[in-house]
N, C-alpha and C. Protein backbone atom coordinates (compact mmCIF):
# COMPACT_ATOMS: atom_id res chain seq x y z
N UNK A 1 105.69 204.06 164.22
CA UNK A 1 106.82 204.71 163.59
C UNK A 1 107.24 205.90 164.43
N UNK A 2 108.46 205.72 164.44
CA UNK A 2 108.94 207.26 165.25
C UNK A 2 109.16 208.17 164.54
N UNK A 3 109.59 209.47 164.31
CA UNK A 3 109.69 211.10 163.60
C UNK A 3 110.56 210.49 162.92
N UNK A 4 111.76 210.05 163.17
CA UNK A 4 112.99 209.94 162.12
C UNK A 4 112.42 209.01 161.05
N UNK A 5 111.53 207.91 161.36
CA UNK A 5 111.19 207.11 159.90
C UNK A 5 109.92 207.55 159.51
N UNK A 6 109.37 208.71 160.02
CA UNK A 6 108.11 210.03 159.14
C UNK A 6 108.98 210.07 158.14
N UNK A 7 110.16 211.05 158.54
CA UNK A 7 110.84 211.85 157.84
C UNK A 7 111.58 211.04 156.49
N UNK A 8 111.94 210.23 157.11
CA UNK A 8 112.90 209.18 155.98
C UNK A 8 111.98 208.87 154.91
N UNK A 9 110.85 208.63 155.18
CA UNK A 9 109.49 207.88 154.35
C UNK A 9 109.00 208.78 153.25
N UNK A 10 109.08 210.41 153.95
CA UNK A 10 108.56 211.02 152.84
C UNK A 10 109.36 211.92 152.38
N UNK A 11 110.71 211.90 152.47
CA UNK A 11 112.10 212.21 152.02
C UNK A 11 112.35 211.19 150.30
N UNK A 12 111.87 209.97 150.99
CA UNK A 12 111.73 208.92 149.84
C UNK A 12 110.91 209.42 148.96
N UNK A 13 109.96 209.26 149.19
CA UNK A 13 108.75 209.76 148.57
C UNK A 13 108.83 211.35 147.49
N UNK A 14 109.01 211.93 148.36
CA UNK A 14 109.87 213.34 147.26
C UNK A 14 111.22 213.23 146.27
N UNK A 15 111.98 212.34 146.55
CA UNK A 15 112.88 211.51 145.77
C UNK A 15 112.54 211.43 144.63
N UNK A 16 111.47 210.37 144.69
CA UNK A 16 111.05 209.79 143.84
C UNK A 16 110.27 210.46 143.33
N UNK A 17 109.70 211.04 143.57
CA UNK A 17 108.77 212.44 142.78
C UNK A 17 109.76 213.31 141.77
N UNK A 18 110.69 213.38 142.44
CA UNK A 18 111.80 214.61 142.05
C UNK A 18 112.87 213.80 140.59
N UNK A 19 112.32 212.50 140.76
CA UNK A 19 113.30 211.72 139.48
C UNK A 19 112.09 211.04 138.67
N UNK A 20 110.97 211.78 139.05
CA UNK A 20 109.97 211.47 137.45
C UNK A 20 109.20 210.03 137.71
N UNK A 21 109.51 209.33 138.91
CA UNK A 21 108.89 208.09 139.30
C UNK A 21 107.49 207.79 139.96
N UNK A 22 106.66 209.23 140.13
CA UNK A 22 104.94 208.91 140.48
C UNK A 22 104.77 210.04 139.75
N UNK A 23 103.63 209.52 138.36
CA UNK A 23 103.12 210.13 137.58
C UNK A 23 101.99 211.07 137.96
N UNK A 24 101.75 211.58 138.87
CA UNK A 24 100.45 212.44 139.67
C UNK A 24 101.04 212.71 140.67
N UNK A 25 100.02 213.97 141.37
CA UNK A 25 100.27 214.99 142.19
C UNK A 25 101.07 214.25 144.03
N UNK A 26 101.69 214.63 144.58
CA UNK A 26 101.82 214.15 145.74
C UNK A 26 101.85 215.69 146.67
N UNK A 27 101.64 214.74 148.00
CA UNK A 27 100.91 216.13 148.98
C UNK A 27 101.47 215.55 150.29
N UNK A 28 103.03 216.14 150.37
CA UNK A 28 103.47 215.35 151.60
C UNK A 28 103.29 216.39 152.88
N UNK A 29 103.61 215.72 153.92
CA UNK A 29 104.08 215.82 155.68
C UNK A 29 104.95 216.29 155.54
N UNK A 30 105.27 217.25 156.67
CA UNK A 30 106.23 217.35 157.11
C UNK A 30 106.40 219.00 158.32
N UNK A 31 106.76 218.49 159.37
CA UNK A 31 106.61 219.93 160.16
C UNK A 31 105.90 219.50 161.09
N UNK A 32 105.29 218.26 161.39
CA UNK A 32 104.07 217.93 162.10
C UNK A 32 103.97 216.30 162.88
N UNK A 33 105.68 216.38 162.74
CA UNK A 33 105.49 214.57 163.26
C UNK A 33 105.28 214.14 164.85
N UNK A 34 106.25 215.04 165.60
CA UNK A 34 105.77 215.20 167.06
C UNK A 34 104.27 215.38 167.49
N UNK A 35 103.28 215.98 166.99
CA UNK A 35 101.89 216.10 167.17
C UNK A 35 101.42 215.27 166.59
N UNK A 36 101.19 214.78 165.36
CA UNK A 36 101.16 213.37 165.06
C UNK A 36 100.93 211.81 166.12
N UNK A 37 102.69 212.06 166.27
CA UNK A 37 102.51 210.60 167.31
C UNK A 37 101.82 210.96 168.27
N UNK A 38 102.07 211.76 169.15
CA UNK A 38 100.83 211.71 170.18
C UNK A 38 99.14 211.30 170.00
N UNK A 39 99.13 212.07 169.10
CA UNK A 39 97.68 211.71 168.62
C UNK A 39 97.04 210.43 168.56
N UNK A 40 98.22 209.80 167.87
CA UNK A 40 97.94 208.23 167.49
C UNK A 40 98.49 207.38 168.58
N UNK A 41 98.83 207.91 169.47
CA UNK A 41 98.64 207.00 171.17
C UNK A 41 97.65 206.89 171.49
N UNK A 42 96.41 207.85 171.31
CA UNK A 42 95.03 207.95 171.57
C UNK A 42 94.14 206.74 170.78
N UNK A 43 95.15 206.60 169.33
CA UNK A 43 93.71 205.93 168.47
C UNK A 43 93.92 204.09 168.73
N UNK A 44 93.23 203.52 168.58
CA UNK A 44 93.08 202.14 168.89
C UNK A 44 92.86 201.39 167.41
N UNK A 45 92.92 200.41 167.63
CA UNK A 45 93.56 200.04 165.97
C UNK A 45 92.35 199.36 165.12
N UNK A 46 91.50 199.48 166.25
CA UNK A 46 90.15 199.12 165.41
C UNK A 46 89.32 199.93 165.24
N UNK A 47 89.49 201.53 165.33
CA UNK A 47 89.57 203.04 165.24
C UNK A 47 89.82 203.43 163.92
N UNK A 48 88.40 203.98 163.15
CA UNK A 48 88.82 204.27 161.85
C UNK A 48 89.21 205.75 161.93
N UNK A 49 90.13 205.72 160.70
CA UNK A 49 90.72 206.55 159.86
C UNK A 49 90.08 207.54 158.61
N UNK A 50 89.73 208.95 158.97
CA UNK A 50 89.15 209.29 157.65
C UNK A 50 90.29 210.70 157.38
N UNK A 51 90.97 211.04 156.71
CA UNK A 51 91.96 211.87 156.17
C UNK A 51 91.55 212.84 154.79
N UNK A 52 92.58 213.92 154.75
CA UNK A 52 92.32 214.54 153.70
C UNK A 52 93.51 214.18 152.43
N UNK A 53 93.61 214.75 151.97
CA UNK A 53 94.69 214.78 150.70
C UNK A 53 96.08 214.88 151.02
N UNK A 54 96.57 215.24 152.27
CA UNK A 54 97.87 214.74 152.89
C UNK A 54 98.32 213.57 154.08
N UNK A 55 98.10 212.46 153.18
CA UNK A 55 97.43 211.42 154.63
C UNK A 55 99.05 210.40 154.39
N UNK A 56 99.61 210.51 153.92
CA UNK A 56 100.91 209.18 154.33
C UNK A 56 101.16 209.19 155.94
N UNK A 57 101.59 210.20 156.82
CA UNK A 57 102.03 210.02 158.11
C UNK A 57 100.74 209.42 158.63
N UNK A 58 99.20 209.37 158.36
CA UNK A 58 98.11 209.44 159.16
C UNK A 58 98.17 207.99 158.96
N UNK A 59 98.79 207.58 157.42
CA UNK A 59 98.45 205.96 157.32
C UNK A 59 99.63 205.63 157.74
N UNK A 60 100.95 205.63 157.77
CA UNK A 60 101.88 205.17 158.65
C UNK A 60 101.47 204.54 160.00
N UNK A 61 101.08 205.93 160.74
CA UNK A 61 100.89 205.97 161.56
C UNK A 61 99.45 204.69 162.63
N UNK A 62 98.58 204.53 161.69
CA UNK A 62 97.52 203.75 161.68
C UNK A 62 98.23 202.58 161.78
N UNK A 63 99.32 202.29 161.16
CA UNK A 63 99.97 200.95 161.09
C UNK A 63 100.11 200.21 160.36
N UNK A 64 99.56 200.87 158.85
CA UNK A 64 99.56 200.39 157.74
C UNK A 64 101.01 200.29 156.74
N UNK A 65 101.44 198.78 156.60
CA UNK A 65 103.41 198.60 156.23
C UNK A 65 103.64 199.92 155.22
N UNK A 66 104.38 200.43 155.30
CA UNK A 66 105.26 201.17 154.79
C UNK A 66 105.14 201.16 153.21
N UNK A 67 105.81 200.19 152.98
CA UNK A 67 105.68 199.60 151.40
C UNK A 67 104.27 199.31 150.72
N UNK A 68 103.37 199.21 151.68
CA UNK A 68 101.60 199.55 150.83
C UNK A 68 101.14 200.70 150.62
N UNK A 69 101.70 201.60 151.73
CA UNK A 69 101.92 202.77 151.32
C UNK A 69 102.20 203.62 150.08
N UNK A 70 104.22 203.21 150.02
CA UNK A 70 104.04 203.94 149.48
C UNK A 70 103.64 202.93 147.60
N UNK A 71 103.90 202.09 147.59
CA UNK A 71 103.02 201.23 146.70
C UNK A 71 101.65 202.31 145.94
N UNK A 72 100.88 202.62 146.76
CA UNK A 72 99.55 203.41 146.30
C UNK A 72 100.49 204.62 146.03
N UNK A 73 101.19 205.20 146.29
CA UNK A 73 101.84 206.69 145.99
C UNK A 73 102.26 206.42 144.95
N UNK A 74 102.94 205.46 144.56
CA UNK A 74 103.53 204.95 143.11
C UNK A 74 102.84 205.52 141.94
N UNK A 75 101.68 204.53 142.34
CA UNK A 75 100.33 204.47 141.24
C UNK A 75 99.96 205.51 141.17
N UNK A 76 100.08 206.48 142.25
CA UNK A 76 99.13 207.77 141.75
C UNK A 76 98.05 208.08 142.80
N UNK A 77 98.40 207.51 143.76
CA UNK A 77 97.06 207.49 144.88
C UNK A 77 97.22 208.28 145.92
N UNK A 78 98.46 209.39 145.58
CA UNK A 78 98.78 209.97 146.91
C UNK A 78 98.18 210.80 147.53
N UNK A 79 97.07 211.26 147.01
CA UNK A 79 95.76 212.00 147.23
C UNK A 79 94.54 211.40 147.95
N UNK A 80 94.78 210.20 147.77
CA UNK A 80 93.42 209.13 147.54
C UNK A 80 93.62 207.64 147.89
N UNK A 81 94.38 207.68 149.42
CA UNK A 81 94.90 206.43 150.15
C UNK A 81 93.82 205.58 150.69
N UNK A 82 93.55 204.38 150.08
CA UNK A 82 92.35 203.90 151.03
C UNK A 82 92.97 202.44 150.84
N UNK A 83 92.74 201.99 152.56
CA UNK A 83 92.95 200.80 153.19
C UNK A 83 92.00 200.45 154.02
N UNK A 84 91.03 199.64 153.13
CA UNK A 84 90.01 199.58 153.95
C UNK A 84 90.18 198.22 154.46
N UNK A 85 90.62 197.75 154.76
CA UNK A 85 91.17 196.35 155.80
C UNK A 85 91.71 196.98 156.70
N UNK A 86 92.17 198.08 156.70
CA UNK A 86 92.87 198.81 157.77
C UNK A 86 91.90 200.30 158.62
N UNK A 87 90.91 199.76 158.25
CA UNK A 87 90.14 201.21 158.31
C UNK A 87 90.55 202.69 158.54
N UNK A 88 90.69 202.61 156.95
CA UNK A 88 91.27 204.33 156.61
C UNK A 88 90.95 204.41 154.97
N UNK A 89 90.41 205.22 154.61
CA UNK A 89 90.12 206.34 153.57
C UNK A 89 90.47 207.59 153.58
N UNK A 90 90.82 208.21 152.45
CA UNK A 90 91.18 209.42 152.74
C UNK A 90 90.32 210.32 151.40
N UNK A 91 90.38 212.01 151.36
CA UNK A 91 89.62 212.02 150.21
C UNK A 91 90.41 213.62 149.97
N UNK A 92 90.46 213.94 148.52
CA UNK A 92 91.41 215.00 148.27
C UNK A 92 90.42 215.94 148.27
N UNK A 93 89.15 215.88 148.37
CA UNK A 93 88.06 217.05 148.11
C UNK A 93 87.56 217.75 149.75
N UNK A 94 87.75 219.32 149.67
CA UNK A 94 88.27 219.97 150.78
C UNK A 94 86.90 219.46 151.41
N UNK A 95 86.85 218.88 152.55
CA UNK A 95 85.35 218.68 153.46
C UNK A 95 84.68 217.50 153.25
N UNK A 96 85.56 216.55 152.02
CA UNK A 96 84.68 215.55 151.42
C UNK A 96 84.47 214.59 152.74
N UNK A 97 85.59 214.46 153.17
CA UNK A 97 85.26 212.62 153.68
C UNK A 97 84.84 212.99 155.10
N UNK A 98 84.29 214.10 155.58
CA UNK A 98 83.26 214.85 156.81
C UNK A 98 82.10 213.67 156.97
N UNK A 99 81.41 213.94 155.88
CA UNK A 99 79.92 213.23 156.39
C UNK A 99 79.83 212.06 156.23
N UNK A 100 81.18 211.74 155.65
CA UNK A 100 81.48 210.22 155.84
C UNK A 100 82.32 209.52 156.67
N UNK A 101 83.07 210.18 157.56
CA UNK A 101 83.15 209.98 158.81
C UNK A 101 82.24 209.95 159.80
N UNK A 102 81.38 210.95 159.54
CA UNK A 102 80.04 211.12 160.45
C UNK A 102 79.06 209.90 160.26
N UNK A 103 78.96 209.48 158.82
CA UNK A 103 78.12 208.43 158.73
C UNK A 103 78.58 207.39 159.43
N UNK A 104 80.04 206.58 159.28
CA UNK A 104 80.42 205.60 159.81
C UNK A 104 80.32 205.97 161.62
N UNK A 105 80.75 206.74 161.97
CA UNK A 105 80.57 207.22 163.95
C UNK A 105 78.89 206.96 163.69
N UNK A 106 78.11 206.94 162.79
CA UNK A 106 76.41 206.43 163.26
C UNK A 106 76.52 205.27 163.49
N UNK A 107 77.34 204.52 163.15
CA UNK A 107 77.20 203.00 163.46
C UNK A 107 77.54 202.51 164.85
N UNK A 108 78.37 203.63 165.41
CA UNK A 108 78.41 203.30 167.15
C UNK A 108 80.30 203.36 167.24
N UNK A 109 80.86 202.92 165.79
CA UNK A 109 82.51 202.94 165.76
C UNK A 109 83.35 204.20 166.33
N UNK A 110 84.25 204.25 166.34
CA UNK A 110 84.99 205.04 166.76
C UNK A 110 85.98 205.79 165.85
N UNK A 111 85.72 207.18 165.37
CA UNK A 111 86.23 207.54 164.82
C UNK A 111 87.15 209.00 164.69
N UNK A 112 88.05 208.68 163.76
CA UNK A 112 88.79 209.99 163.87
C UNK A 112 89.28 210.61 162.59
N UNK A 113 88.90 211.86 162.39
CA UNK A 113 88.67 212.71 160.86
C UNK A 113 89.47 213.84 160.92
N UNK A 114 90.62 213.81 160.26
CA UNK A 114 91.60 214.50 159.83
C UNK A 114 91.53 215.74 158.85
N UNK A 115 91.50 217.03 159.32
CA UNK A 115 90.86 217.99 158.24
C UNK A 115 91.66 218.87 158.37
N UNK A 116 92.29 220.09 157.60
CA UNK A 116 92.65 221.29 157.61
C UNK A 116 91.71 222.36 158.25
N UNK A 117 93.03 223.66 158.38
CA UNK A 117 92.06 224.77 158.83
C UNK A 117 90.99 225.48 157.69
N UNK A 118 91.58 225.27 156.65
CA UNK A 118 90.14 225.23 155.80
C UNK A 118 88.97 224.70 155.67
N UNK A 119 89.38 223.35 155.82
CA UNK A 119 88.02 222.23 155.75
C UNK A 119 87.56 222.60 157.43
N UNK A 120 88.39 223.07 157.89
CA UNK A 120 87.47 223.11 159.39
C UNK A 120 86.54 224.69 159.42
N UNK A 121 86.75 225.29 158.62
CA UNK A 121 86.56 226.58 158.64
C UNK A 121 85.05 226.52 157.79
N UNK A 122 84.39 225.01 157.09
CA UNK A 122 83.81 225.07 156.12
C UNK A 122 82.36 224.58 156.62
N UNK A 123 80.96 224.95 155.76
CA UNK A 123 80.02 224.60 156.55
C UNK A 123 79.37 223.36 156.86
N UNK A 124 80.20 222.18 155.80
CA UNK A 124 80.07 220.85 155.60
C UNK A 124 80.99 220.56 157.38
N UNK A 125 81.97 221.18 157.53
CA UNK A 125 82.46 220.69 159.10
C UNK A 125 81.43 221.01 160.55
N UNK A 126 80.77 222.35 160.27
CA UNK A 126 80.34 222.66 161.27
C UNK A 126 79.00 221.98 161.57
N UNK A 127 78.19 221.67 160.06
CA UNK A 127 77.09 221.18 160.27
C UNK A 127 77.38 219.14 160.92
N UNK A 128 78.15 218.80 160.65
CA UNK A 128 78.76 217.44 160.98
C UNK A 128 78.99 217.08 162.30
N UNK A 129 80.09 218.74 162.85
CA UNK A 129 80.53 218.73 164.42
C UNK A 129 79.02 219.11 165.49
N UNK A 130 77.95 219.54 164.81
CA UNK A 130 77.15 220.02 165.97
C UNK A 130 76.20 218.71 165.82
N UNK A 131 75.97 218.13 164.25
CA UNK A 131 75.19 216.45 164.32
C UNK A 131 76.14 215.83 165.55
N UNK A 132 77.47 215.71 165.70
CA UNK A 132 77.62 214.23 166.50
C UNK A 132 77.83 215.09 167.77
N UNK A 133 78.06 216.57 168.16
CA UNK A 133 77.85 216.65 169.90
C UNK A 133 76.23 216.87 169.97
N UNK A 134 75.32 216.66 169.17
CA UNK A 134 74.35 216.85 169.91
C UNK A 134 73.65 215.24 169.91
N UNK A 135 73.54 214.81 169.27
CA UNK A 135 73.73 213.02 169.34
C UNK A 135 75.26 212.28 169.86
N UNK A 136 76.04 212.77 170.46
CA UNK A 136 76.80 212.86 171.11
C UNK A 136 77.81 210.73 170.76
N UNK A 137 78.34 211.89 169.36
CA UNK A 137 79.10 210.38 168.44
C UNK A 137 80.15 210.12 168.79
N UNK A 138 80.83 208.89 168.76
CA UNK A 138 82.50 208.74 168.90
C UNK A 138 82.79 209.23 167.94
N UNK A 139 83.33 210.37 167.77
CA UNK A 139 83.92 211.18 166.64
C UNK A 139 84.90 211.99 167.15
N UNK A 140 86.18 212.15 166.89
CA UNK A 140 87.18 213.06 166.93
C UNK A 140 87.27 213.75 165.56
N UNK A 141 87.43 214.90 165.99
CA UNK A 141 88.00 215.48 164.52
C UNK A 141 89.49 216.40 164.91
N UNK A 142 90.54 216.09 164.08
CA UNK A 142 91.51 216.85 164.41
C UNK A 142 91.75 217.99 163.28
N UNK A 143 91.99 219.16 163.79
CA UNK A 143 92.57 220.20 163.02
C UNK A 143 93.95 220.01 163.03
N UNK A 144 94.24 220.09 161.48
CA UNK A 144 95.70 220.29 161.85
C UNK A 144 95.79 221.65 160.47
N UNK A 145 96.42 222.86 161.58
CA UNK A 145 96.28 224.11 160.96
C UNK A 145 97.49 224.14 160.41
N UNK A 146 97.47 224.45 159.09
CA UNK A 146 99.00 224.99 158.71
C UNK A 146 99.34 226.54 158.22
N UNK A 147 97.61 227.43 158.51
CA UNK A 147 97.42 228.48 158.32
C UNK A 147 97.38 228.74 156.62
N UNK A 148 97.22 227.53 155.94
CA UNK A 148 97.20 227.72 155.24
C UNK A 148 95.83 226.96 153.80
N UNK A 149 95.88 227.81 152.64
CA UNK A 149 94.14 226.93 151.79
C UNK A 149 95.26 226.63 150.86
N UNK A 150 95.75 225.75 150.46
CA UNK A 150 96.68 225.23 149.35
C UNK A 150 97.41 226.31 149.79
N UNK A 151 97.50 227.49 149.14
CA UNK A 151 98.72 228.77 149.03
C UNK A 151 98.36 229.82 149.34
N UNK A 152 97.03 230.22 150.16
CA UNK A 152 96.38 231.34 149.96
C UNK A 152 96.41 231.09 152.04
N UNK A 153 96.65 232.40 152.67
CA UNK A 153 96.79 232.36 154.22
C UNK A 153 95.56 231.92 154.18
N UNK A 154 94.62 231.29 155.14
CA UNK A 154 93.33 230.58 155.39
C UNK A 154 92.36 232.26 156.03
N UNK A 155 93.49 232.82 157.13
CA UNK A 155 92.83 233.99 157.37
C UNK A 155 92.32 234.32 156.46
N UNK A 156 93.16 235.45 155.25
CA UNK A 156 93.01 236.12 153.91
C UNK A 156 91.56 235.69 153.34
N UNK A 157 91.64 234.23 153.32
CA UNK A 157 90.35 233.34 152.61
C UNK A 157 89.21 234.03 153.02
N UNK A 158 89.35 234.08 154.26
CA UNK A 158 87.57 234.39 155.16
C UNK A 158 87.85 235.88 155.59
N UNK A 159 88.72 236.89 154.76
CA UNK A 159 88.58 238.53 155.40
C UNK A 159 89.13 238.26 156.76
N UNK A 160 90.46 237.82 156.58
CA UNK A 160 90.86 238.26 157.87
C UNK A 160 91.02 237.98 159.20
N UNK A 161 89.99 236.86 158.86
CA UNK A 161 88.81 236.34 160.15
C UNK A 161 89.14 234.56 160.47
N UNK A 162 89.56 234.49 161.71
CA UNK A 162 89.66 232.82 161.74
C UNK A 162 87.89 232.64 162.24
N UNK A 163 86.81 231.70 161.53
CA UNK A 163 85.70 231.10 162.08
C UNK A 163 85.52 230.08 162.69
N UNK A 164 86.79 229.23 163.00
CA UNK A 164 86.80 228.03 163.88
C UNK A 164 86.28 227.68 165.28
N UNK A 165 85.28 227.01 165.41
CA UNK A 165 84.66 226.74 166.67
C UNK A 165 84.94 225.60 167.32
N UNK A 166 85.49 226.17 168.40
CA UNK A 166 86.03 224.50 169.11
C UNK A 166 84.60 223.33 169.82
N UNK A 167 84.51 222.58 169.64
CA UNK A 167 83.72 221.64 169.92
C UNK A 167 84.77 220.68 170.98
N UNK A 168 83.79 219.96 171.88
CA UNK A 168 84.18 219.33 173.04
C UNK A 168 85.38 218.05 172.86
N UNK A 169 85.06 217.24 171.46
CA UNK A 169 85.56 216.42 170.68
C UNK A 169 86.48 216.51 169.67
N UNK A 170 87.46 217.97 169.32
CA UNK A 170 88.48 218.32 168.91
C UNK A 170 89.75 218.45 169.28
N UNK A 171 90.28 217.74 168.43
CA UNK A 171 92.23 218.16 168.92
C UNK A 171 92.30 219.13 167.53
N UNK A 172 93.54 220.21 168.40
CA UNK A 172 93.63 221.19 167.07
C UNK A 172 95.45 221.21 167.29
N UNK A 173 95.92 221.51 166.42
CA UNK A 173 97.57 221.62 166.31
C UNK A 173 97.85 222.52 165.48
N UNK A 174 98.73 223.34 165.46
CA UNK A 174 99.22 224.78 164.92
C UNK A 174 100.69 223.84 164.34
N UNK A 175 101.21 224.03 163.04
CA UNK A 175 102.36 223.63 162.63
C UNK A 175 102.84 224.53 161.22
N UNK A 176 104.15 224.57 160.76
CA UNK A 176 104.86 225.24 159.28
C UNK A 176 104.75 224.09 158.99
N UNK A 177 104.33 224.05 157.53
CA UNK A 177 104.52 222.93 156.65
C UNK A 177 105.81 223.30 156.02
N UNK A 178 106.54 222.08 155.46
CA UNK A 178 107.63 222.16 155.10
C UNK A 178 107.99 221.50 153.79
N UNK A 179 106.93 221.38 152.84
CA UNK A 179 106.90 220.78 151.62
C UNK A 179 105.55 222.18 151.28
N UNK A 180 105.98 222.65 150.09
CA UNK A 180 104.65 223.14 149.33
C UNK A 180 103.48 222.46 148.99
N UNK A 181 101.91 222.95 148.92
CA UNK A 181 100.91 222.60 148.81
C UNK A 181 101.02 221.60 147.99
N UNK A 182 101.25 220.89 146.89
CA UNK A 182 101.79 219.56 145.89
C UNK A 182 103.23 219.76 145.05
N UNK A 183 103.86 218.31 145.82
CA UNK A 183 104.79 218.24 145.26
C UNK A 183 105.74 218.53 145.99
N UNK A 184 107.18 218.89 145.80
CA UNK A 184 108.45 219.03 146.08
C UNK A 184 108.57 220.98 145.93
N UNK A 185 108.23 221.98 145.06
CA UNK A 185 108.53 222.68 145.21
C UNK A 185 109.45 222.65 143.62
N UNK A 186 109.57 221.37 142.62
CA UNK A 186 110.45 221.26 142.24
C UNK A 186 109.47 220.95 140.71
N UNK A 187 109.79 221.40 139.57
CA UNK A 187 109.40 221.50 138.27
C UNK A 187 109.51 220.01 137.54
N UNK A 188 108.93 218.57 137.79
CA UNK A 188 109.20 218.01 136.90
C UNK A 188 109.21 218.18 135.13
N UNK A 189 110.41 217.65 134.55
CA UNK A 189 110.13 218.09 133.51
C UNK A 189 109.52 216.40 132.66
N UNK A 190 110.18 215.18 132.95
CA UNK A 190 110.41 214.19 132.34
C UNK A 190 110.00 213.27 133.71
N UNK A 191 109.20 212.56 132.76
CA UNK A 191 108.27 211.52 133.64
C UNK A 191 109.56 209.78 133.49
N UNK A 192 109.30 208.66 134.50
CA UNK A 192 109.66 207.63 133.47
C UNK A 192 108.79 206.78 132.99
């Protein structure tokens, strides 16, 4: 997918949020599609996928149709995308799907784990990133910073202080998000 059908996809997606049509939280992209594709020039398609709670561009991007997509967003899954024929899971709990990326890179696979500057900032990441460089795992982990913990600056969180340690096996990306922490920004009142 190129940036213009990121954008179109989760333009839709807020649409439909915004006219009462996915009964649960959604947690879109946006601000971040250029760093994105690059990324996923790197990944190979038999290259799993482990994501956090804003994963539509990550599963786009993986190559997973559009319409299965957003299909699970429908239902309520926009937190909680898993295509496991497609190898990708994702998990809305800050740090969750860490040691389960780490577990699957024990098997010898190749993997790549999608986390915030929070979840990267956390001790479930650090203890994970120093297991696979010192057993030295196919594991990528990407930061993608939006400087932000849901709504709270990530600095602020930790006094001030960024604790992020770069490891040999990290891509990190600095981006503005352009949708609020869940949702549109926009008050549903009436579901259908």
């Amino acid at each position: 997918m190129n940036e213009q059908e990121l954008i179109a996809f989760e333009s839709e997606i807020a649409e439909l949020f915004n006219a009462g049509e996915i009964r649960a939280p959604v947690h879109l992209h946006g601000g971040n599609e250029r760093q994105l594709i690059e990324i996923f020039k790197l990944i190979k398609p038999d290259d799993w996928i482990f994501s956090s709670h804003r994963s539509h561009y990550h599963a786009l991007l993986k190559g997973i149709p559009p319409e299965l997509v957003k299909a699970e967003i429908l239902k309520g899954n926009s937190i909680s995308l898993q295509f496991p024929q497609y190898r990708f899971h994702t998990s809305a709990i800050v740090g969750g799907i860490i040691p389960i990326a780490l577990g699957v890179a024990m098997t010898g696979d190749t993997v790549w784990c999608f986390v915030g500057d929070m979840a990267a900032n956390t001790g479930i990441f650090h203890e994970c990133a120093k297991y696979a460089d010192g057993h030295r795992l196919s594991i990528h982990f990407v930061i993608e910073d939006n400087d932000m913990s849901v709504d709270t600056p990530t600095r602020h969180v930790w006094g001030g202080q960024s604790v992020m340690i770069e490891y040999p096996f990290t891509e990190y990306y600095k981006y503005i998000r352009i949708y609020p922490h869940a949702g549109t920004g926009k008050w549903i009142t009436e579901w259908k």
